[in-house]
Each structure stands twice: as structure tokens, then as C-alpha cells.
C-alpha atoms as a PDB file:
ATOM      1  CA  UNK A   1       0.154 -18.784  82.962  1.00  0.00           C
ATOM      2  CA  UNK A   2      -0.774 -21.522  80.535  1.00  0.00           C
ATOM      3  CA  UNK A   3       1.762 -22.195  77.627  1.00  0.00           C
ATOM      4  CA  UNK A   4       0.331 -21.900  74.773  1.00  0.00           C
ATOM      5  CA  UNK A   5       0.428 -25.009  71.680  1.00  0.00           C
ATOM      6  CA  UNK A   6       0.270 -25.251  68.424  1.00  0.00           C
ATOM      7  CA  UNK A   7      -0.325 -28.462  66.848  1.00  0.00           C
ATOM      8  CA  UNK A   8      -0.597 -28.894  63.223  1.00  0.00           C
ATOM      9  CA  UNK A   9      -0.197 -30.851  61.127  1.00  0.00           C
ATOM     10  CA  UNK A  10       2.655 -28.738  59.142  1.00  0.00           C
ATOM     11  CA  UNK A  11       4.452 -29.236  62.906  1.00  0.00           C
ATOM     12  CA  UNK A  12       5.633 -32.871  61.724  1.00  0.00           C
ATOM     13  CA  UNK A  13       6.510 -31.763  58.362  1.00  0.00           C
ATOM     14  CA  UNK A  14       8.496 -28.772  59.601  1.00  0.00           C
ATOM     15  CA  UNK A  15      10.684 -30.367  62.167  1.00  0.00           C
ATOM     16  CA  UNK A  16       8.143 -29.288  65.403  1.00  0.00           C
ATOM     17  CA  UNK A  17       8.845 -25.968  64.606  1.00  0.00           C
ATOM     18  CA  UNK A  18       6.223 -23.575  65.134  1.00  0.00           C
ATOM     19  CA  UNK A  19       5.745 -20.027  66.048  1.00  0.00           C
ATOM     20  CA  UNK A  20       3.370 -17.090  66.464  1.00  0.00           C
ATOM     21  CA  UNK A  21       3.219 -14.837  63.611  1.00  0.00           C
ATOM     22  CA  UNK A  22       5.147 -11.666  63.309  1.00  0.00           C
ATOM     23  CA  UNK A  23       4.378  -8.290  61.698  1.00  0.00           C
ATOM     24  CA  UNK A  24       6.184  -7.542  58.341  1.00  0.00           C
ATOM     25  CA  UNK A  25       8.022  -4.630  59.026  1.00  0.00           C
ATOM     26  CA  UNK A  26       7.423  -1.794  56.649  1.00  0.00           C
ATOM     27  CA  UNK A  27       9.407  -1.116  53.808  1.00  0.00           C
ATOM     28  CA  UNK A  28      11.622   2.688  53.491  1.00  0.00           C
ATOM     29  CA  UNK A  29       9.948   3.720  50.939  1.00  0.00           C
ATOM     30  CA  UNK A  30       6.341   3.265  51.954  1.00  0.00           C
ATOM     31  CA  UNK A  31       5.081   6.561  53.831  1.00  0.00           C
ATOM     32  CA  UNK A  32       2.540   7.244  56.309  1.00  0.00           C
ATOM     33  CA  UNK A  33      -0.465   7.802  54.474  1.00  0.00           C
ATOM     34  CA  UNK A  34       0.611   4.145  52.532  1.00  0.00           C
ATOM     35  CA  UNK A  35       1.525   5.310  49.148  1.00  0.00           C
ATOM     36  CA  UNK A  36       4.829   5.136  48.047  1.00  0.00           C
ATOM     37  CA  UNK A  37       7.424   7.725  46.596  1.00  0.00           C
ATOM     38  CA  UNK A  38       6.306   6.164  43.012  1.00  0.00           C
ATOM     39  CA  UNK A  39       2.940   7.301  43.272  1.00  0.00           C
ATOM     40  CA  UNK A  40       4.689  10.745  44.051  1.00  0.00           C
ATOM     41  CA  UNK A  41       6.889  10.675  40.619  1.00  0.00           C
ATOM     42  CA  UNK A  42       3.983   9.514  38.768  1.00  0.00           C
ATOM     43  CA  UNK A  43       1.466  12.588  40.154  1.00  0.00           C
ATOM     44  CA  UNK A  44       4.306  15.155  39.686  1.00  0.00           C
ATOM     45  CA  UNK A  45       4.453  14.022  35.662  1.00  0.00           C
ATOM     46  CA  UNK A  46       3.567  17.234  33.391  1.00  0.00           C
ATOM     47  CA  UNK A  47       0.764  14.901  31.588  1.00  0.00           C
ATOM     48  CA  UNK A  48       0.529  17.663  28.854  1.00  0.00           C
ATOM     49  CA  UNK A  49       3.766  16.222  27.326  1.00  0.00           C
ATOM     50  CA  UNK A  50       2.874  13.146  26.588  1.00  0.00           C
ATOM     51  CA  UNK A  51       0.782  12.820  23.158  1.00  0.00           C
ATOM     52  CA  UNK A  52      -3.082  11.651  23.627  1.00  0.00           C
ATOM     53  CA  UNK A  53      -4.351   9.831  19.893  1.00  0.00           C
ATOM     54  CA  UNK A  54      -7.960  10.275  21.350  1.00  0.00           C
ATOM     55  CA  UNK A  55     -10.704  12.919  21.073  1.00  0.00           C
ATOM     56  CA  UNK A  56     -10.052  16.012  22.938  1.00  0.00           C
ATOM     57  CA  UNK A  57     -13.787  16.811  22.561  1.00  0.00           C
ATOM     58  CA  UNK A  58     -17.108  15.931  22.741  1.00  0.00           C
ATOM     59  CA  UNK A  59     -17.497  17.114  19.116  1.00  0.00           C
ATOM     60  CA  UNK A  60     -14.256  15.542  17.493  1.00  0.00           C
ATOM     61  CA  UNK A  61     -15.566  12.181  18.917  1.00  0.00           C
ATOM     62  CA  UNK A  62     -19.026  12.689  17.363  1.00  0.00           C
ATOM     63  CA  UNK A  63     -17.066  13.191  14.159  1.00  0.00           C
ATOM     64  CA  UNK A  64     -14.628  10.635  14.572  1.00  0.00           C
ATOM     65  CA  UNK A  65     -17.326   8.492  14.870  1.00  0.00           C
ATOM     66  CA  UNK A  66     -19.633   9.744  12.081  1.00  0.00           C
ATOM     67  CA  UNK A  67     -16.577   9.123  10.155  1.00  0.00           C
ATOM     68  CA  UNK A  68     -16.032   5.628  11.351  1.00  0.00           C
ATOM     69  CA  UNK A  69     -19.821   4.781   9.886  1.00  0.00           C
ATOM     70  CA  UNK A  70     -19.518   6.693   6.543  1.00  0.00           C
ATOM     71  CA  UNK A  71     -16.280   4.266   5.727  1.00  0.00           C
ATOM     72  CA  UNK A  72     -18.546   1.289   6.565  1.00  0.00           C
ATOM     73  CA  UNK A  73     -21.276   2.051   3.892  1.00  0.00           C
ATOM     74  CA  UNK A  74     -18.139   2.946   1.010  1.00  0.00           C
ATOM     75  CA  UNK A  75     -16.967  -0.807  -0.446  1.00  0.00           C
ATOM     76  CA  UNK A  76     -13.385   0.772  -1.152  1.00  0.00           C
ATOM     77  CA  UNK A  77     -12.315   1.077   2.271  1.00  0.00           C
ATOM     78  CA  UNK A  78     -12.621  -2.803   3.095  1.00  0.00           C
ATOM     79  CA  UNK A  79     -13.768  -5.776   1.703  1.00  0.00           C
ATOM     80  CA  UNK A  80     -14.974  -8.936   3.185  1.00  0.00           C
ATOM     81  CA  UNK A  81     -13.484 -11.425   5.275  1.00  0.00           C
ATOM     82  CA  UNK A  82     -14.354 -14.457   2.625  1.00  0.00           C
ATOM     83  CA  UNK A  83     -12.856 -12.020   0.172  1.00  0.00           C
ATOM     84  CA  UNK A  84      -9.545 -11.081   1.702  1.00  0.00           C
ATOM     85  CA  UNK A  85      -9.155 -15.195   2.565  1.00  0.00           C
ATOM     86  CA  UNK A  86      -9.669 -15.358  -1.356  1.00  0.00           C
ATOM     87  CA  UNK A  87      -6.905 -12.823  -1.913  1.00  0.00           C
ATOM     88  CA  UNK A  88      -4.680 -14.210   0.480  1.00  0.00           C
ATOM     89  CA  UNK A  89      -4.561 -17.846  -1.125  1.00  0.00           C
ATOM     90  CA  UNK A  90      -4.549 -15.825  -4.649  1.00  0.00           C
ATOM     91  CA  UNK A  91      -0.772 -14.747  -3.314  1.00  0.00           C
ATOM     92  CA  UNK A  92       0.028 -17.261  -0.901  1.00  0.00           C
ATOM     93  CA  UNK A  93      -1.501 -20.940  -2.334  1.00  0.00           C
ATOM     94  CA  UNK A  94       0.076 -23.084   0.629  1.00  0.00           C
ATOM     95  CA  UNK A  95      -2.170 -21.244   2.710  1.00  0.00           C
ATOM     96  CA  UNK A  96      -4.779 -23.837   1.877  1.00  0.00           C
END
């Protein structure tokens, strides 16, 4: 049988040591199908629980946004960004 060699350049820089590779052995907690037992904590979470700030519905996102453009169109709700820069060195003059 012929003995097998590696020659690298990393060899020299190593100290001439040089191997085959070996298999990282596989942690505890990883199971057989490869997920691990935080993937199991996570799925068995009552998701209900936790609060959700989006739309539940088709319908309240139609409205939400319907809502969203009707605030565009009214001036009162917000004001430019040349304006609020205006405002801003109104209160705060070492801004310029």
C-alpha cells in the first residue's frame, strides 16, 4: 500500500504537520431528523399569547390603509420636511 502525502504549503508554516480530516462529532442536543430541542420550545409556544399590532383581516388592512391615505390629503396631520427643519432651528438655532 502506497502512503499517502500531503504537501502544502501550510505544511512549512505548521511545523510538517498534516492530517486527514475528521468528522465533527454531533452535538447532544441536535436530534435525528437535525433540528434541535430549540426548535421544539419554539413550536410548542401558545402563539395566541403574544400580542400581534397588525391586521387580523383582510378588511381591517383595507381600512388601515384607507386610513393611512385620508391622513395624507389632511395638512394637520404632518407638515413638510423643509417646514419641520424650519421649526427645528426656530427652537434649536445651533442647529444651523
Amino acid at each position: 500500500m502506497e502512503e499517502k502525502r500531503y504537501s502544502t504549503v501550510e505544511e512549512e508554516s505548521f511545523g510538517g504537520k498534516v492530517s486527514e480530516p475528521i468528522v465533527a462529532p454531533v452535538p447532544d442536543t441536535m436530534s435525528v431528523d437535525g433540528t434541535t430541542e430549540v426548535h421544539d420550545w419554539i413550536d410548542d409556544l401558545d402563539w395566541d399569547k403574544f400580542p400581534s399590532f397588525g391586521p387580523f383581516s383582510d378588511e381591517e388592512a383595507i381600512a388601515r390603509i384607507e386610513e393611512a391615505e385620508r391622513d395624507l390629503k389632511d395638512p394637520s396631520k404632518w407638515v413638510t420636511s423643509e417646514q419641520m427643519w424650519e421649526n427645528l432651528y426656530k427652537k434649536y438655532p445651533w442647529l444651523r
